[in-house]
N, C-alpha and C. Protein backbone atom coordinates (compact mmCIF):
# COMPACT_ATOMS: atom_id res chain seq x y z
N UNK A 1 0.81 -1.19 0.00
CA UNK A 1 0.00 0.00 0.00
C UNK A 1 0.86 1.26 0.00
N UNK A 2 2.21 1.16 0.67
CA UNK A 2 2.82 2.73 0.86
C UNK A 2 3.73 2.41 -0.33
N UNK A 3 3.90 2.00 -1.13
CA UNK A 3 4.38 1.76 -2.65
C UNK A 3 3.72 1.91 -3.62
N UNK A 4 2.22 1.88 -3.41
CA UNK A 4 1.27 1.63 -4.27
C UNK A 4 1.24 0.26 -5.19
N UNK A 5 1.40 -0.50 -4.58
CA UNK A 5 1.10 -1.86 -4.89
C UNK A 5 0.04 -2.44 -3.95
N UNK A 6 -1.27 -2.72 -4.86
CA UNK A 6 -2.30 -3.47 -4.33
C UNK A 6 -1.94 -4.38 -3.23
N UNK A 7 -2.03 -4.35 -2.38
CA UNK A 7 -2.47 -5.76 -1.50
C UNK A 7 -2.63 -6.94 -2.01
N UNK A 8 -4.02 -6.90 -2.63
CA UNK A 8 -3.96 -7.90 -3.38
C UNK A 8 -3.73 -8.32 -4.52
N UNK A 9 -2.41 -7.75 -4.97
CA UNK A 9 -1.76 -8.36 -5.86
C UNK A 9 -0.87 -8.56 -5.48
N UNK A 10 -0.02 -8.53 -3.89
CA UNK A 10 0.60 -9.37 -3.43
C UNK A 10 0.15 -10.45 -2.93
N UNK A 11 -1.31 -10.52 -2.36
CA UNK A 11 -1.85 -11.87 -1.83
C UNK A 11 -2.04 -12.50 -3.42
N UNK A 12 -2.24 -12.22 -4.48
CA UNK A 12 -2.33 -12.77 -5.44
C UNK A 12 -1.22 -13.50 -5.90
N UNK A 13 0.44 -13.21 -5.06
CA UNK A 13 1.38 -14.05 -5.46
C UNK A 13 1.46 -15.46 -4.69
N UNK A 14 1.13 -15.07 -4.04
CA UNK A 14 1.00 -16.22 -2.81
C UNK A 14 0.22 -17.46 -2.88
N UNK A 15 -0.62 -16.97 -4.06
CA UNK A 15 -1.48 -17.98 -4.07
C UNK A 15 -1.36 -19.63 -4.72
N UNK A 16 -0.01 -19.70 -4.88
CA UNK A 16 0.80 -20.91 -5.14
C UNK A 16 0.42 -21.90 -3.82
N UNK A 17 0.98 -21.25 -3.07
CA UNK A 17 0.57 -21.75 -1.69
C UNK A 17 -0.60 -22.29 -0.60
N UNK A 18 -1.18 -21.15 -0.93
CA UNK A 18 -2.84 -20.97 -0.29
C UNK A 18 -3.65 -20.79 -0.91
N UNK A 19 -4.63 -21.14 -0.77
CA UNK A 19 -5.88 -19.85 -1.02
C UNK A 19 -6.19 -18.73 -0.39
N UNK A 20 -6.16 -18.27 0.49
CA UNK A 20 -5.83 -17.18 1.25
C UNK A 20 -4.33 -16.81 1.37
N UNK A 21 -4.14 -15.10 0.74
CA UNK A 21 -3.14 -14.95 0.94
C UNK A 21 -2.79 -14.12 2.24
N UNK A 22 -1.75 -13.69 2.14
CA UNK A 22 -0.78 -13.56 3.99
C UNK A 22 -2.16 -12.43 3.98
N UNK A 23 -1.88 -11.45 3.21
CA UNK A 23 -2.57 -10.30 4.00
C UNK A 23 -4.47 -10.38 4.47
N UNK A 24 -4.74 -11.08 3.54
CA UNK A 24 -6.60 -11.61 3.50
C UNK A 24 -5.83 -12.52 5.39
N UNK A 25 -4.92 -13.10 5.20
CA UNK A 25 -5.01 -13.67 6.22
C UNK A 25 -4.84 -13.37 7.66
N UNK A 26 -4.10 -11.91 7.31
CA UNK A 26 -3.89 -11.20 8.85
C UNK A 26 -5.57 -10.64 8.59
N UNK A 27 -6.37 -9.91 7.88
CA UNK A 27 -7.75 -9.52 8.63
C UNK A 27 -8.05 -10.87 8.94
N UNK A 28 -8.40 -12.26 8.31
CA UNK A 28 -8.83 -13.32 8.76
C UNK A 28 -8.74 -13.19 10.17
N UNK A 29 -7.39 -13.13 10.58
CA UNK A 29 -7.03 -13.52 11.96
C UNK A 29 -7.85 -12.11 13.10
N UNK A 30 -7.28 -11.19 12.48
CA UNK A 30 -7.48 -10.18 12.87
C UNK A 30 -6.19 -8.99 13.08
N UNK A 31 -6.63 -8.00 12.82
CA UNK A 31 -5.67 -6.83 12.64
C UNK A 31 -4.94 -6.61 14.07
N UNK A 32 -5.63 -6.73 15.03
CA UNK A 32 -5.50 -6.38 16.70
C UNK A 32 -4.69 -7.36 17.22
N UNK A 33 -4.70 -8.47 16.54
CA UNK A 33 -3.76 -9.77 16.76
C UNK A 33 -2.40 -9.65 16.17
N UNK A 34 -2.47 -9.50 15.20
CA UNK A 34 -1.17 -9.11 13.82
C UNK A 34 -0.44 -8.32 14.93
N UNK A 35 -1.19 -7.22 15.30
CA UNK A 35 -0.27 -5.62 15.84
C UNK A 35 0.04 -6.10 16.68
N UNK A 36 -0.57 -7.16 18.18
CA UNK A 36 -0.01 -7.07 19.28
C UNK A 36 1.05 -8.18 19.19
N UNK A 37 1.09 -8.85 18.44
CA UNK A 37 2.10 -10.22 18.14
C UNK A 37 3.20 -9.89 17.82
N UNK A 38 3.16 -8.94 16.54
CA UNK A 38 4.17 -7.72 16.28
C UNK A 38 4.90 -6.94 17.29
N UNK A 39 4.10 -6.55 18.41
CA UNK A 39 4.46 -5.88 18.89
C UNK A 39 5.55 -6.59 19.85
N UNK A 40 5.11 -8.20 20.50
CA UNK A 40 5.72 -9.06 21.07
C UNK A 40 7.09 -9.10 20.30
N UNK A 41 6.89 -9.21 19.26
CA UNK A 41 8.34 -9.75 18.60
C UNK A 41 8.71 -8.93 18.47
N UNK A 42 8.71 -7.55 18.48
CA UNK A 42 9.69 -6.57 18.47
C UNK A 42 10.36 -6.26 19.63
N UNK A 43 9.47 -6.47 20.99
CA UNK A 43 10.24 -6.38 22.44
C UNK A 43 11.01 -7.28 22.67
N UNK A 44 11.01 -9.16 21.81
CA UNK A 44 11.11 -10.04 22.91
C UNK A 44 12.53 -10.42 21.46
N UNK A 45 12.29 -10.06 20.12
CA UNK A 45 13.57 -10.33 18.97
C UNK A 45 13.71 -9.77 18.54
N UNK A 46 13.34 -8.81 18.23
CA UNK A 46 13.96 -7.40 17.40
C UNK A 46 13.19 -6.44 17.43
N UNK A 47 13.44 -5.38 17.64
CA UNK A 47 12.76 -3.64 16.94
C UNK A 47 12.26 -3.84 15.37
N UNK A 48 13.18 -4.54 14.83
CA UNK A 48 12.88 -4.36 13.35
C UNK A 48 11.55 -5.58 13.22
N UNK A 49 10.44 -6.21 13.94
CA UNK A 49 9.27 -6.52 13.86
C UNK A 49 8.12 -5.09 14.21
N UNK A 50 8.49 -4.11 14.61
CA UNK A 50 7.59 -3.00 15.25
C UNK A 50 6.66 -2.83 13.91
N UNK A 51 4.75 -3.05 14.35
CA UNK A 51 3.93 -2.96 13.40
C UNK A 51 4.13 -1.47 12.39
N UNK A 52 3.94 -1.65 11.67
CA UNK A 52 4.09 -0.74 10.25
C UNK A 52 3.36 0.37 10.71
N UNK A 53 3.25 1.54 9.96
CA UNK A 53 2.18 2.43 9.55
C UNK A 53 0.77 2.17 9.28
N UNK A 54 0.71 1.36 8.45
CA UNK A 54 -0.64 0.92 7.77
C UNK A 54 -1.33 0.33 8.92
N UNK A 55 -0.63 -1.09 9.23
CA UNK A 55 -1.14 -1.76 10.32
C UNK A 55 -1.52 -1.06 11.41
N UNK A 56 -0.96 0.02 12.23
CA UNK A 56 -0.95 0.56 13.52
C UNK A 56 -2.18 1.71 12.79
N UNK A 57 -2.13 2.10 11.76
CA UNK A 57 -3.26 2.85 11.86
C UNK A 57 -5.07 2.05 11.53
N UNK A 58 -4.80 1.40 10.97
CA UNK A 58 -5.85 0.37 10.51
C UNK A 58 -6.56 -0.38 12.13
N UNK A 59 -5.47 -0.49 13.17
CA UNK A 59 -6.02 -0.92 14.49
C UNK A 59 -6.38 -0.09 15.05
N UNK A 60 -6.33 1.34 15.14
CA UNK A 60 -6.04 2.43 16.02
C UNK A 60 -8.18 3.12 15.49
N UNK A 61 -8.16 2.79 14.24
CA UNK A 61 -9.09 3.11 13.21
C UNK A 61 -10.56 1.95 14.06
N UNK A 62 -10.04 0.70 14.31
CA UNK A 62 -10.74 -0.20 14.89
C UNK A 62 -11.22 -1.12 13.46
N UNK A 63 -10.47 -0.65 11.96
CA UNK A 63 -10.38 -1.59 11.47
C UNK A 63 -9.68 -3.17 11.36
N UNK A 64 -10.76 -4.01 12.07
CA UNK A 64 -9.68 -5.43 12.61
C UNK A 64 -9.75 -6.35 11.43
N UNK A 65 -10.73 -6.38 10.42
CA UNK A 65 -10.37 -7.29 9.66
C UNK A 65 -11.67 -7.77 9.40
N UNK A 66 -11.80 -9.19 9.02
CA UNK A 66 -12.99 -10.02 8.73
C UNK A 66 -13.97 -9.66 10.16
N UNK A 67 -13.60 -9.98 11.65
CA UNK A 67 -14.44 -9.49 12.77
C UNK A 67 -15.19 -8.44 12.60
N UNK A 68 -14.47 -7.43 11.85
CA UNK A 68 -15.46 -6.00 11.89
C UNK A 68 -16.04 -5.75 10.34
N UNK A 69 -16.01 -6.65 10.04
CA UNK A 69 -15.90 -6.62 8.41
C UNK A 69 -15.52 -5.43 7.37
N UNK A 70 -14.20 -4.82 7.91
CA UNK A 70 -13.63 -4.11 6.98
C UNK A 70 -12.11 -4.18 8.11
N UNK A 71 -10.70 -4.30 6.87
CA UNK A 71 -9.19 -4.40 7.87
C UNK A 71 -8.78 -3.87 6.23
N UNK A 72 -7.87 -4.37 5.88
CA UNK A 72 -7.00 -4.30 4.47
C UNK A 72 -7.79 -4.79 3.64
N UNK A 73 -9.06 -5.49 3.88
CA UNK A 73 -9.96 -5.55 2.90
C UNK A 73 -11.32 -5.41 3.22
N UNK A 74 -12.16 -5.60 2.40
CA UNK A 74 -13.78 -5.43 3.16
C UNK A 74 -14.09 -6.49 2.45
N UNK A 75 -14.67 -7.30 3.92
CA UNK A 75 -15.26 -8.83 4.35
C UNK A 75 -16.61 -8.73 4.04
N UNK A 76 -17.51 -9.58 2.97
CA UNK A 76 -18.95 -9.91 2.60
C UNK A 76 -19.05 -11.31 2.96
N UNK A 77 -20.02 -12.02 3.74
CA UNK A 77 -20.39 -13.31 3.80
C UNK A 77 -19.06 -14.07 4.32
N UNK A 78 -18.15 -13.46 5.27
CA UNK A 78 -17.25 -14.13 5.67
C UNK A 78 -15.98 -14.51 4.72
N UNK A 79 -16.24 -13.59 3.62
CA UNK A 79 -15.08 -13.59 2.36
C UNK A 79 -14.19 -12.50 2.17
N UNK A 80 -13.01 -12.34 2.05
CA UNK A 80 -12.39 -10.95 1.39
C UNK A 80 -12.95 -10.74 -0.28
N UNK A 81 -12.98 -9.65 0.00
CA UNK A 81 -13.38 -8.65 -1.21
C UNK A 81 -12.00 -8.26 -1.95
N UNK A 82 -11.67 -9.49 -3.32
CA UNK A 82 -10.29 -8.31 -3.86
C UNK A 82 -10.40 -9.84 -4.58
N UNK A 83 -9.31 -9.49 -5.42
CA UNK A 83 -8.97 -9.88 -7.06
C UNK A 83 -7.87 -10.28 -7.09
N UNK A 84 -7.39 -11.49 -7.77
CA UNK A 84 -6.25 -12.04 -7.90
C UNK A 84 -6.17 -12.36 -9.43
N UNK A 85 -7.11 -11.34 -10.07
CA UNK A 85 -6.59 -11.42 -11.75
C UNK A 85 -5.31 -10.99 -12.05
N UNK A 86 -4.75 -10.09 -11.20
CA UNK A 86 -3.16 -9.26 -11.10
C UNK A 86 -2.37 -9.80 -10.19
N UNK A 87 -1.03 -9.84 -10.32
CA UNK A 87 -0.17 -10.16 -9.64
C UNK A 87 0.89 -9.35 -9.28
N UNK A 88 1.58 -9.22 -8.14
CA UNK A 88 2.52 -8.08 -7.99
C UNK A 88 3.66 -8.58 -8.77
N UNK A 89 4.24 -10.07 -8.72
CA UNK A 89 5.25 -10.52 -9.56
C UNK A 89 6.74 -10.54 -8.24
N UNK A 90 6.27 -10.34 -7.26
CA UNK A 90 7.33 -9.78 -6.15
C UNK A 90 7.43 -11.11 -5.02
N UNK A 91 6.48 -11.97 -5.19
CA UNK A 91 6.86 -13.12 -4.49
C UNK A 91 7.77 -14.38 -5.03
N UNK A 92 8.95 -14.62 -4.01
CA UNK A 92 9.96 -15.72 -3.83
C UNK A 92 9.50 -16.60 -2.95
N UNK A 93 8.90 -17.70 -3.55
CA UNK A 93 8.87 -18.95 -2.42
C UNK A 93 10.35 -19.39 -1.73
N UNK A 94 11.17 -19.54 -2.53
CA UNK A 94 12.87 -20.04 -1.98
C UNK A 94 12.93 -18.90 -1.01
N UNK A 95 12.79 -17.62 -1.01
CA UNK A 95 13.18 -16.37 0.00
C UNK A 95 12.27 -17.22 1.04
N UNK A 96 10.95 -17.69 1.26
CA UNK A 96 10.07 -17.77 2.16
C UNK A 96 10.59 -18.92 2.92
N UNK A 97 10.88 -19.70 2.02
CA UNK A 97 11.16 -21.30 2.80
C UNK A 97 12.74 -20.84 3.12
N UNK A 98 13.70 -20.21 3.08
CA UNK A 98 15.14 -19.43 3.40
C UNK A 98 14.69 -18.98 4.76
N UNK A 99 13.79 -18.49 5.04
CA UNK A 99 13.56 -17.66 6.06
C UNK A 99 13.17 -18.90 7.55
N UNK A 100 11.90 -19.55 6.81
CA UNK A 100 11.50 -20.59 7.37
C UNK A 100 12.55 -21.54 7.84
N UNK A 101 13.16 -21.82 6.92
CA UNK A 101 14.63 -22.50 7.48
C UNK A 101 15.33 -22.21 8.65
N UNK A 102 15.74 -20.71 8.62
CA UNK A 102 16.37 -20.05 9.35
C UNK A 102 15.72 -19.81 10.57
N UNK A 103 14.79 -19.57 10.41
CA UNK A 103 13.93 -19.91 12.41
C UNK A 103 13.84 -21.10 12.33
N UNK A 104 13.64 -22.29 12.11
CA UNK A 104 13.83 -23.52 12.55
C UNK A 104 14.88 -23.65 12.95
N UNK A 105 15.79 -22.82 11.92
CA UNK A 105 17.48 -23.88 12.66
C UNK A 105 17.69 -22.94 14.10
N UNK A 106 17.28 -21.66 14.24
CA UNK A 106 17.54 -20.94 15.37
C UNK A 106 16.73 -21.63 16.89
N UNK A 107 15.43 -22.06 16.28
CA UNK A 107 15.04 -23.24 17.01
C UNK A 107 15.72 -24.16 17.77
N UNK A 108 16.50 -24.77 16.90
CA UNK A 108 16.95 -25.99 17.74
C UNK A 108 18.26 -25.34 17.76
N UNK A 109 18.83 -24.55 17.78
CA UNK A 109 20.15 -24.14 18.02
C UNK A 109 20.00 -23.49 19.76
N UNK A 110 18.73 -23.28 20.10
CA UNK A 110 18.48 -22.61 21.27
C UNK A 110 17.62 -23.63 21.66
N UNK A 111 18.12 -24.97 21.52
CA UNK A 111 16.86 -26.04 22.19
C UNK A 111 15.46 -26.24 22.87
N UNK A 112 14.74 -25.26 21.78
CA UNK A 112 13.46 -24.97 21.84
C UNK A 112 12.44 -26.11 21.61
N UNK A 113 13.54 -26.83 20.38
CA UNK A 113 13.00 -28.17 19.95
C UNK A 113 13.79 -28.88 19.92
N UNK A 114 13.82 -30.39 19.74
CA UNK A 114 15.39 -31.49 19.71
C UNK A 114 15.68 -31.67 18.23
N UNK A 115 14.50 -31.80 17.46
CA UNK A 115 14.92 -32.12 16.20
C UNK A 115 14.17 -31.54 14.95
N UNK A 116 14.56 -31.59 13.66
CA UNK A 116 13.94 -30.99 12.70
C UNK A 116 12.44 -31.71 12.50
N UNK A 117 12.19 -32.70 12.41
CA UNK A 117 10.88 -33.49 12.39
C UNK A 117 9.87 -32.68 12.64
N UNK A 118 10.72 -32.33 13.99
CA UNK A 118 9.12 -31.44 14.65
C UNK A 118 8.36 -30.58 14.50
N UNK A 119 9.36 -29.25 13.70
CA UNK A 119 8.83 -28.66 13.13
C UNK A 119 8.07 -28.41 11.77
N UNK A 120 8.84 -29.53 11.02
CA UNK A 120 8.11 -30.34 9.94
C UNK A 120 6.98 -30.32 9.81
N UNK A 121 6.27 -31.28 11.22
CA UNK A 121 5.75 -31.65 11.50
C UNK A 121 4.04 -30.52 11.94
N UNK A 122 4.87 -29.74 12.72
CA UNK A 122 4.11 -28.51 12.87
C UNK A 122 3.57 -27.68 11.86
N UNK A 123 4.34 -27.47 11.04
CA UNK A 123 4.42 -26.20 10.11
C UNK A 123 2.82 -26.74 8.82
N UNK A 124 3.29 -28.63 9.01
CA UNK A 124 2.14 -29.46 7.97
C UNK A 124 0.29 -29.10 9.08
N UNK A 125 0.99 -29.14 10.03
CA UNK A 125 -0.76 -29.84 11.05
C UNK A 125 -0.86 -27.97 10.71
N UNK A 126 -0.38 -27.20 11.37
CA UNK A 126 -0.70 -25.76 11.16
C UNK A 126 -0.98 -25.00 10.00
N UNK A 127 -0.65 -25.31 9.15
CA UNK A 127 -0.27 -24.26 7.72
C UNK A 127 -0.83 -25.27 6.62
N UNK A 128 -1.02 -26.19 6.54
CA UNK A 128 -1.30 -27.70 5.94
C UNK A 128 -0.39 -27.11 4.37
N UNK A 129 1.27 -26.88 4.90
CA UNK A 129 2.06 -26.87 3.96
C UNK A 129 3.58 -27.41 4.50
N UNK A 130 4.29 -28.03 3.29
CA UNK A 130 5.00 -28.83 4.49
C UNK A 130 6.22 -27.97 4.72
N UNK A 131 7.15 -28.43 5.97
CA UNK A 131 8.12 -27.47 6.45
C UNK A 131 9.51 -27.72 5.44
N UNK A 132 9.80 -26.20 6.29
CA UNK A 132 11.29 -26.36 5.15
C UNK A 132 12.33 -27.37 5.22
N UNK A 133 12.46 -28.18 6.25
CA UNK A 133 13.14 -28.94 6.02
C UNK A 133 13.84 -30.03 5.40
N UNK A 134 12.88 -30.31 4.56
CA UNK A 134 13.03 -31.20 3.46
C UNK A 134 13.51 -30.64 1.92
N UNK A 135 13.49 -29.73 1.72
CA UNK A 135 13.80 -29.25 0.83
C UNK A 135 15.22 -28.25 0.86
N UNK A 136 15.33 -28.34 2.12
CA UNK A 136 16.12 -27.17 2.81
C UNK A 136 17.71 -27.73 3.29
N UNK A 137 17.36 -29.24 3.43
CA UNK A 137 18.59 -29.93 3.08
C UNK A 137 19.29 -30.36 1.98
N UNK A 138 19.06 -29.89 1.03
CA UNK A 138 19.21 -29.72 -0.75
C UNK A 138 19.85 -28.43 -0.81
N UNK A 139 19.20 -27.05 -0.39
CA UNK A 139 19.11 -26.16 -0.30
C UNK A 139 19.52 -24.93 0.03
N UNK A 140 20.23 -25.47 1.49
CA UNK A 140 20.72 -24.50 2.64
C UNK A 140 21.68 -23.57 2.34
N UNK A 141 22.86 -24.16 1.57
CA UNK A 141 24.09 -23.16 1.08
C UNK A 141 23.08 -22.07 0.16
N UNK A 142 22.62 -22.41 -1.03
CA UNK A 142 22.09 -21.46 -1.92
C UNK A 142 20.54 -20.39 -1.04
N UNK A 143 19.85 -20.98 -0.26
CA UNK A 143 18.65 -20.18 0.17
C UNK A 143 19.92 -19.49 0.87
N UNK A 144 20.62 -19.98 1.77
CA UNK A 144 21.66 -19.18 3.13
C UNK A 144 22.19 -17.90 2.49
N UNK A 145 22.75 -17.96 1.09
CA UNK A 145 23.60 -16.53 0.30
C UNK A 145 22.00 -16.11 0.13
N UNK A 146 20.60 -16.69 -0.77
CA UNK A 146 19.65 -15.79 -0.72
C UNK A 146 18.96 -15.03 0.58
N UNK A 147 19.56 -15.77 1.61
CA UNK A 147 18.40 -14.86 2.92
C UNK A 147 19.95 -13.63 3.32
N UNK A 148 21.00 -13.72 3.29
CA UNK A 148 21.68 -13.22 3.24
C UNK A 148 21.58 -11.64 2.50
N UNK A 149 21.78 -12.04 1.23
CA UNK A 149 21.33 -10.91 0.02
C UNK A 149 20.20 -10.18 0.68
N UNK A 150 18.91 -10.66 0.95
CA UNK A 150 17.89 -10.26 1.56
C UNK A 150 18.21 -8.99 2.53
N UNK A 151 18.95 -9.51 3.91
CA UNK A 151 19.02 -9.04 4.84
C UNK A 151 19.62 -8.03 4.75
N UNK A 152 20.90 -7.81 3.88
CA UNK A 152 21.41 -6.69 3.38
C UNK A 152 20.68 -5.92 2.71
N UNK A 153 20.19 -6.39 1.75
CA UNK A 153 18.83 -5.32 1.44
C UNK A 153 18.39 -4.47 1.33
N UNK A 154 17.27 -5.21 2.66
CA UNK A 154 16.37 -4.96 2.96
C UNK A 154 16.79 -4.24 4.65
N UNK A 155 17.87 -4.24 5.16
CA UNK A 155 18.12 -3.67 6.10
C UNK A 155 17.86 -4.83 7.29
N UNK A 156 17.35 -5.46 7.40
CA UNK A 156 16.72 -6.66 8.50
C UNK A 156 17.82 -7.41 9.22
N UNK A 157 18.63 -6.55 10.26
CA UNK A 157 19.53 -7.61 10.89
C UNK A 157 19.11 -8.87 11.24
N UNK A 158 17.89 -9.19 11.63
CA UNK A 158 17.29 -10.65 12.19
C UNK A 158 17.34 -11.27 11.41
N UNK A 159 17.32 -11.18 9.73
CA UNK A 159 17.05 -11.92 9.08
C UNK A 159 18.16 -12.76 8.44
N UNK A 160 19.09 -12.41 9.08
CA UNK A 160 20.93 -12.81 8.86
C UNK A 160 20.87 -14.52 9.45
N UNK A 161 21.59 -15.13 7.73
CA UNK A 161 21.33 -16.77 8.30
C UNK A 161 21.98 -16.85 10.06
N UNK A 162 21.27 -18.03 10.53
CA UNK A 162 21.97 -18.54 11.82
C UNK A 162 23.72 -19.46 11.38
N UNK A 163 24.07 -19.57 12.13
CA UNK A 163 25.02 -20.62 11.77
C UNK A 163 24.77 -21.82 11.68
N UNK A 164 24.06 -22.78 12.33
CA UNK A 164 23.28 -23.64 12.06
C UNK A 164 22.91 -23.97 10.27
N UNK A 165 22.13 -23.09 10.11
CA UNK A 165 21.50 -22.83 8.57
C UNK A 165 22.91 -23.13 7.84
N UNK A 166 23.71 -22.12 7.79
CA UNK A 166 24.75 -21.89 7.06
C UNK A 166 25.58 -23.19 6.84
N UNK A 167 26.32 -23.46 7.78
CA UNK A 167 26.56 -25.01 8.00
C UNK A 167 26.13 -26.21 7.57
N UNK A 168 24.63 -26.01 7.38
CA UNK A 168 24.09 -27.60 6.95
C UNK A 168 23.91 -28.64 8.15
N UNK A 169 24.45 -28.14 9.86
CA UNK A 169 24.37 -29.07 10.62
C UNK A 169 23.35 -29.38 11.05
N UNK A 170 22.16 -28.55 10.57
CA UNK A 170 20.74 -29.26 11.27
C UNK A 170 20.28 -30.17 10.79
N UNK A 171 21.31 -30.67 9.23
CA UNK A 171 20.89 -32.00 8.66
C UNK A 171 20.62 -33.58 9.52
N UNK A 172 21.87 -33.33 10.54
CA UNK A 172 22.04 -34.15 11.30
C UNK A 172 21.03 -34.19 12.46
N UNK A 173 20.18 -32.93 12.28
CA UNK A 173 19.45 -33.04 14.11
C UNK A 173 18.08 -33.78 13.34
N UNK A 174 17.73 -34.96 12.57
CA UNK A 174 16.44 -35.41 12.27
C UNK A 174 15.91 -35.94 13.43
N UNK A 175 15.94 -36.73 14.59
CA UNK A 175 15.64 -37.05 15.26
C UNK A 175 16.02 -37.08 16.85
């Protein structure tokens, strides 16, 4: 939106993935949720999660999303209202599953979890898409220089591979 790129023609890239894309999916959830979760992860892992402009005004507005039936989109019959005849052309699945990688391996590098499975495992029952790990052991050197590139960027110190990632040693943590 502060680019002037539709919304949903970024949820329109996404749609490889889902049927609902990220942003239909934060009103889904709700806008008031997005911001305060945001807000968590900016106190508890970085500043650089602190909710956006858009977002912080869109909650402040008491636009929450599908609940109030109007957030980043306006909700009819429990549906978002918007078009995926256009595409922004700006979505990287490899950037997404790079990223995904990279909090998993920070995961078990801070023994949050014992092994990659689990989150596998999670990411399928939650997201009903499967986790990066499987693909990510193929992967890791080439996504690791792409989340890299990224982070430079885009400015995002958090988003700097773990060592873990980089390494390839979470190959070994399957079980």
């Amino acid at each position: 939106m502060e680019n002037d790129i539709p919304l949903e023609q970024l949820d329109a890239d996404a749609e490889v993935l889902a049927e609902i894309g990220p942003f239909a999916k934060w009103d889904y959830l709700g806008l008031d949720v997005i911001y305060n979760t945001l807000s968590y992860f900016a106190e508890v892992l970085s500043p650089e999660f602190s909710p956006g402009k858009t977002l912080t005004t869109m909650v402040k507005r008491g636009n929450l999303g599908k609940k109030t039936g109007k957030g980043l989109f306006e909700w009819i019959e429990g549906k978002p209202v918007l078009s995926k005849a256009k595409k922004a052309k700006l979505f990287d699945i490899e950037l997404l599953l790079a990223i995904q990688l990279n909090e998993g391996c920070r995961l078990l590098e801070e023994g949050v979890v014992s092994n990659y499975k689990i989150i596998d495992k999670t990411i399928l029952a939650g997201m009903n898409l499967p986790g990066p790990f499987g693909a990510g052991k193929r992967n890791y050197e080439k996504w690791a220089g792409k989340l890299q590139a990224f982070a430079v960027e885009s400015g995002i110190k958090y988003l700097h591979p773990c060592e873990l990632m980089k390494s390839g040693n979470f190959i070994n943590m399957k079980n």
